[in-house]
Protein backbone atom coordinates (compact mmCIF):
# COMPACT_ATOMS: atom_id res chain seq x y z
CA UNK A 1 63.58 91.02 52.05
CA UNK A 2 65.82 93.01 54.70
CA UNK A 3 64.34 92.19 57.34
CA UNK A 4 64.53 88.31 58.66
CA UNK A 5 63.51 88.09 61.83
CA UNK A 6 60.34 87.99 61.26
CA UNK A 7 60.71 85.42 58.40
CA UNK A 8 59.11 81.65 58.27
CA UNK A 9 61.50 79.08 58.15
CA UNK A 10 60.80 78.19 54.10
CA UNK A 11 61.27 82.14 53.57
CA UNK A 12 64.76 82.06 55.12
CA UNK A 13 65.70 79.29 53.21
CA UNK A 14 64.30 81.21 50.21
CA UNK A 15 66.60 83.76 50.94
CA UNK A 16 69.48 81.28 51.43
CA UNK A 17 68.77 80.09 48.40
CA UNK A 18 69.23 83.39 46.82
CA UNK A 19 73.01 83.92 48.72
CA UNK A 20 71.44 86.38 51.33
CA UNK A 21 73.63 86.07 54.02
CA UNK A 22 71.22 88.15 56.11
CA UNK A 23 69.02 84.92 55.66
CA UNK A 24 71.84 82.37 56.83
CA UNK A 25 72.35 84.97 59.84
CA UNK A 26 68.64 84.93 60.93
CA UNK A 27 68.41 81.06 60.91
CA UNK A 28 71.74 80.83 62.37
CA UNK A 29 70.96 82.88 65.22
CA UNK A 30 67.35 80.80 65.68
CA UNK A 31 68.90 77.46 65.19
CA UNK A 32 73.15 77.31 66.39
CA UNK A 33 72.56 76.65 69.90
CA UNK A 34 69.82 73.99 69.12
CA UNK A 35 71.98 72.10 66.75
CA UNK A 36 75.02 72.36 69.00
CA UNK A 37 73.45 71.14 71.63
CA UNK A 38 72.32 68.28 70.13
CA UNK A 39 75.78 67.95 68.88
CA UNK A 40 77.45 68.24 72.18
CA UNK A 41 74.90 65.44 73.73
CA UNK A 42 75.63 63.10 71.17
CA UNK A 43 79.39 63.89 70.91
CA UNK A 44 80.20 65.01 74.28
CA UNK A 45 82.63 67.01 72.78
CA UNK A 46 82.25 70.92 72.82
CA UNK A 47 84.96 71.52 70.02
CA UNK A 48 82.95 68.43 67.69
CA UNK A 49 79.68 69.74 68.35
CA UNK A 50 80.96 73.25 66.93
CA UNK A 51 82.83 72.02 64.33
CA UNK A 52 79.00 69.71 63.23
CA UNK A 53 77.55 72.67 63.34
CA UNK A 54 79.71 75.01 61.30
CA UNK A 55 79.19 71.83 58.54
CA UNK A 56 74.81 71.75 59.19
CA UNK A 57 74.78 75.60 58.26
CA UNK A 58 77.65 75.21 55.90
CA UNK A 59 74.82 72.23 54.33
CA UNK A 60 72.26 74.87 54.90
CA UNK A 61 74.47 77.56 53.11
CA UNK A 62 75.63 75.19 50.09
CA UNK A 63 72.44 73.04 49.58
CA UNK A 64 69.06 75.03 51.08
CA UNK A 65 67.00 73.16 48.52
CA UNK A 66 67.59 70.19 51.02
CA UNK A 67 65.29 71.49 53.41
CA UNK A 68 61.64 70.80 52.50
CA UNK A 69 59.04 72.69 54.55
CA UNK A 70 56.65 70.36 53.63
CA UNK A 71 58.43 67.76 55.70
CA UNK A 72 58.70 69.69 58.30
CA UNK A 73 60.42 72.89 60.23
CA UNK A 74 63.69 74.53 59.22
CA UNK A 75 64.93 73.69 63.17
CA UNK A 76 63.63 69.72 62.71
CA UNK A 77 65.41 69.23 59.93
CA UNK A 78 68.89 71.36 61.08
CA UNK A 79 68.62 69.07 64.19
CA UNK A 80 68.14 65.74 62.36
CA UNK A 81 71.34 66.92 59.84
CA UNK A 82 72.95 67.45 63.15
CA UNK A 83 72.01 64.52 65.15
CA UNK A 84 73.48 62.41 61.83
CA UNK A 85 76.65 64.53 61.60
CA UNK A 86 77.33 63.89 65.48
CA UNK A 87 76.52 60.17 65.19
CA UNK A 88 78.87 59.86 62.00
CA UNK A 89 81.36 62.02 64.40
CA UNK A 90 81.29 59.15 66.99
CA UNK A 91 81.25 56.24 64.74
CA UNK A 92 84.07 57.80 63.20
CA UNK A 93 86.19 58.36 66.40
CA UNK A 94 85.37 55.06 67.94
CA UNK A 95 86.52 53.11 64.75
CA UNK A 96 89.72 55.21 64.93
CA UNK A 97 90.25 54.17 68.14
CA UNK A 98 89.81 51.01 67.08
CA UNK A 99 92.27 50.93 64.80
CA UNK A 100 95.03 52.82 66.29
CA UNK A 101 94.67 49.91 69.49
CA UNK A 102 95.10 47.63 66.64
CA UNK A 103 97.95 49.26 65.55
CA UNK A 104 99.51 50.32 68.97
CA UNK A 105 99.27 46.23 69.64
CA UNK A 106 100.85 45.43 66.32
CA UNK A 107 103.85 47.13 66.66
CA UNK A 108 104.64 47.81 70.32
CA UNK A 109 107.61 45.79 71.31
CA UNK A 110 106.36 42.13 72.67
CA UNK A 111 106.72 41.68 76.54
CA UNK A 112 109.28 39.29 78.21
CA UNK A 113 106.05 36.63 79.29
CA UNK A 114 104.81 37.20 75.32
CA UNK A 115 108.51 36.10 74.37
CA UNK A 116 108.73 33.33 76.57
CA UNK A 117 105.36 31.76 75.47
CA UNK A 118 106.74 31.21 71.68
CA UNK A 119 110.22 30.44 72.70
CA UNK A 120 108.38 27.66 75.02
CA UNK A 121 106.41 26.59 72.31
CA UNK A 122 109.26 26.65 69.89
CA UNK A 123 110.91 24.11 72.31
CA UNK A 124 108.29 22.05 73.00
CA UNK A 125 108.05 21.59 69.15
CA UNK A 126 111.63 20.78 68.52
CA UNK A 127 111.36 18.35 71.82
CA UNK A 128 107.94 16.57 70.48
CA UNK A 129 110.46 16.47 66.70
CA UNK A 130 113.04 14.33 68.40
CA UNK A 131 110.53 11.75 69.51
CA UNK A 132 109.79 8.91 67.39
CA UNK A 133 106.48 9.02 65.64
CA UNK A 134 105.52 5.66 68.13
CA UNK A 135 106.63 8.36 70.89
CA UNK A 136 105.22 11.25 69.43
CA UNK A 137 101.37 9.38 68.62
CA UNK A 138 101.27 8.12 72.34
CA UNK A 139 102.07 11.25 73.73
CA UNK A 140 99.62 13.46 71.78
CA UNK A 141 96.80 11.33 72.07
CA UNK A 142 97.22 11.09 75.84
CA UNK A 143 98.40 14.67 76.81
CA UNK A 144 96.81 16.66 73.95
CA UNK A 145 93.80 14.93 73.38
CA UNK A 146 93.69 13.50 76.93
CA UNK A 147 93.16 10.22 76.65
CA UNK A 148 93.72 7.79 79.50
CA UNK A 149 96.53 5.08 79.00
CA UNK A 150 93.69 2.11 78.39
CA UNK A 151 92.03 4.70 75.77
CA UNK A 152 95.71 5.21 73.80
CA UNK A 153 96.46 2.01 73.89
CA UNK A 154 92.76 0.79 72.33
CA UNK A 155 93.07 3.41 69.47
CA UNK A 156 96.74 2.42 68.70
CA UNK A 157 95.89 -1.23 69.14
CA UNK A 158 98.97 -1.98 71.45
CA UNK A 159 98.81 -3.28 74.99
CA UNK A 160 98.49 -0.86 77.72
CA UNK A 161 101.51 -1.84 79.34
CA UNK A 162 103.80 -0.90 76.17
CA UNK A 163 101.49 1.90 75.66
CA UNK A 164 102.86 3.22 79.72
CA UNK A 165 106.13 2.58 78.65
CA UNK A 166 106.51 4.28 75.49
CA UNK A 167 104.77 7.69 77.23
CA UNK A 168 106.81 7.39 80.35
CA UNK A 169 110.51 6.75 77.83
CA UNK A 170 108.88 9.72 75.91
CA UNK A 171 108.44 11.67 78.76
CA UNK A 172 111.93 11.26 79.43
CA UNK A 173 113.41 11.98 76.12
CA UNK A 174 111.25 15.10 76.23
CA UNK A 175 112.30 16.58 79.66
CA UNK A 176 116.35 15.91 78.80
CA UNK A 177 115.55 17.58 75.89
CA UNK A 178 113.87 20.36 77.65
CA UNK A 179 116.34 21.39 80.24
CA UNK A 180 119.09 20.94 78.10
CA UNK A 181 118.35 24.02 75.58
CA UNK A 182 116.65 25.88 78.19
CA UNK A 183 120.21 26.09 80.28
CA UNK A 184 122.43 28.17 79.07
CA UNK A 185 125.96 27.19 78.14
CA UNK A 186 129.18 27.86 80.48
């Protein structure tokens, strides 16, 4: 058949079937600005949306026995390949994004505050080491766990008195130890 413009959808992809470019021509020039539109909506990207539909008539070109005409019209079923492809397209894009703000916060250089944070908590670590483990119980269980002095000294079975003085010694110990390796030698 020469002539496809006057062609049902089934007989063009016939005719695509059989490598008549003529065919993919005629349902191109029904179909392209149907399927990139739908592309472009979904994408809202003029050079995706061509590039889906170069790859729905490429489909169309490499694999017309996809399209059943029982199931429905040649433009139906170009528009649902497309409306996947673009969807795929998006997906695609969004998870790359994803992963390259991963990436970008993996291995861009750590701020000054990010620096100080670890460096505090490296300190506050080596401070809460020096303590004794009497020192080190009393304070956790009333600064980390926030327990009042009566509650520390109940769970440690100790009078609340000793329990005031151990924190307020520990306390102590902790600021010394504090200032003296955050200031910086002479």
């Amino acid at each position: 058949m020469e002539g496809w413009t006057d062609a049902s959808d089934a007989s063009l992809a016939v005719g695509i079937g059989r490598w008549h470019e003529a065919a993919l021509q005629e349902a191109y020039r029904r179909y392209a600005s149907t399927v990139w539109g739908i592309a472009r909506r979904v994408t809202r990207d003029a050079m995706i949306a061509e590039e889906i539909t170069q790859e729905v008539f490429l489909t169309l070109w490499r694999e017309p026995e996809r399209f059943d005409p029982a199931r429905g019209s040649l433009r139906t079923w170009l528009a649902t390949l497309a409306h996947r492809r673009a969807v795929d397209a998006v997906r695609h894009d969004a998870a790359l994004r994803r992963r390259e703000d991963r990436d970008h916060q993996l291995t861009r250089p750590p701020t000054t505050a990010e620096i100080e944070v670890v460096m505090d908590r490296v300190i506050v670590a080596d401070a809460l080491a020096s303590l004794s483990e009497q020192e080190r119980r009393a304070i956790e269980l009333a600064y980390f766990d926030g327990l009042t002095y009566r509650e520390v000294a109940a769970r440690l079975e100790e009078p609340e008195g000793t329990v005031k003085s151990r924190i307020r010694g520990a306390l102590t110990k902790l600021h010394r130890q504090m200032v003296s390796t955050r200031t910086p030698e002479a």
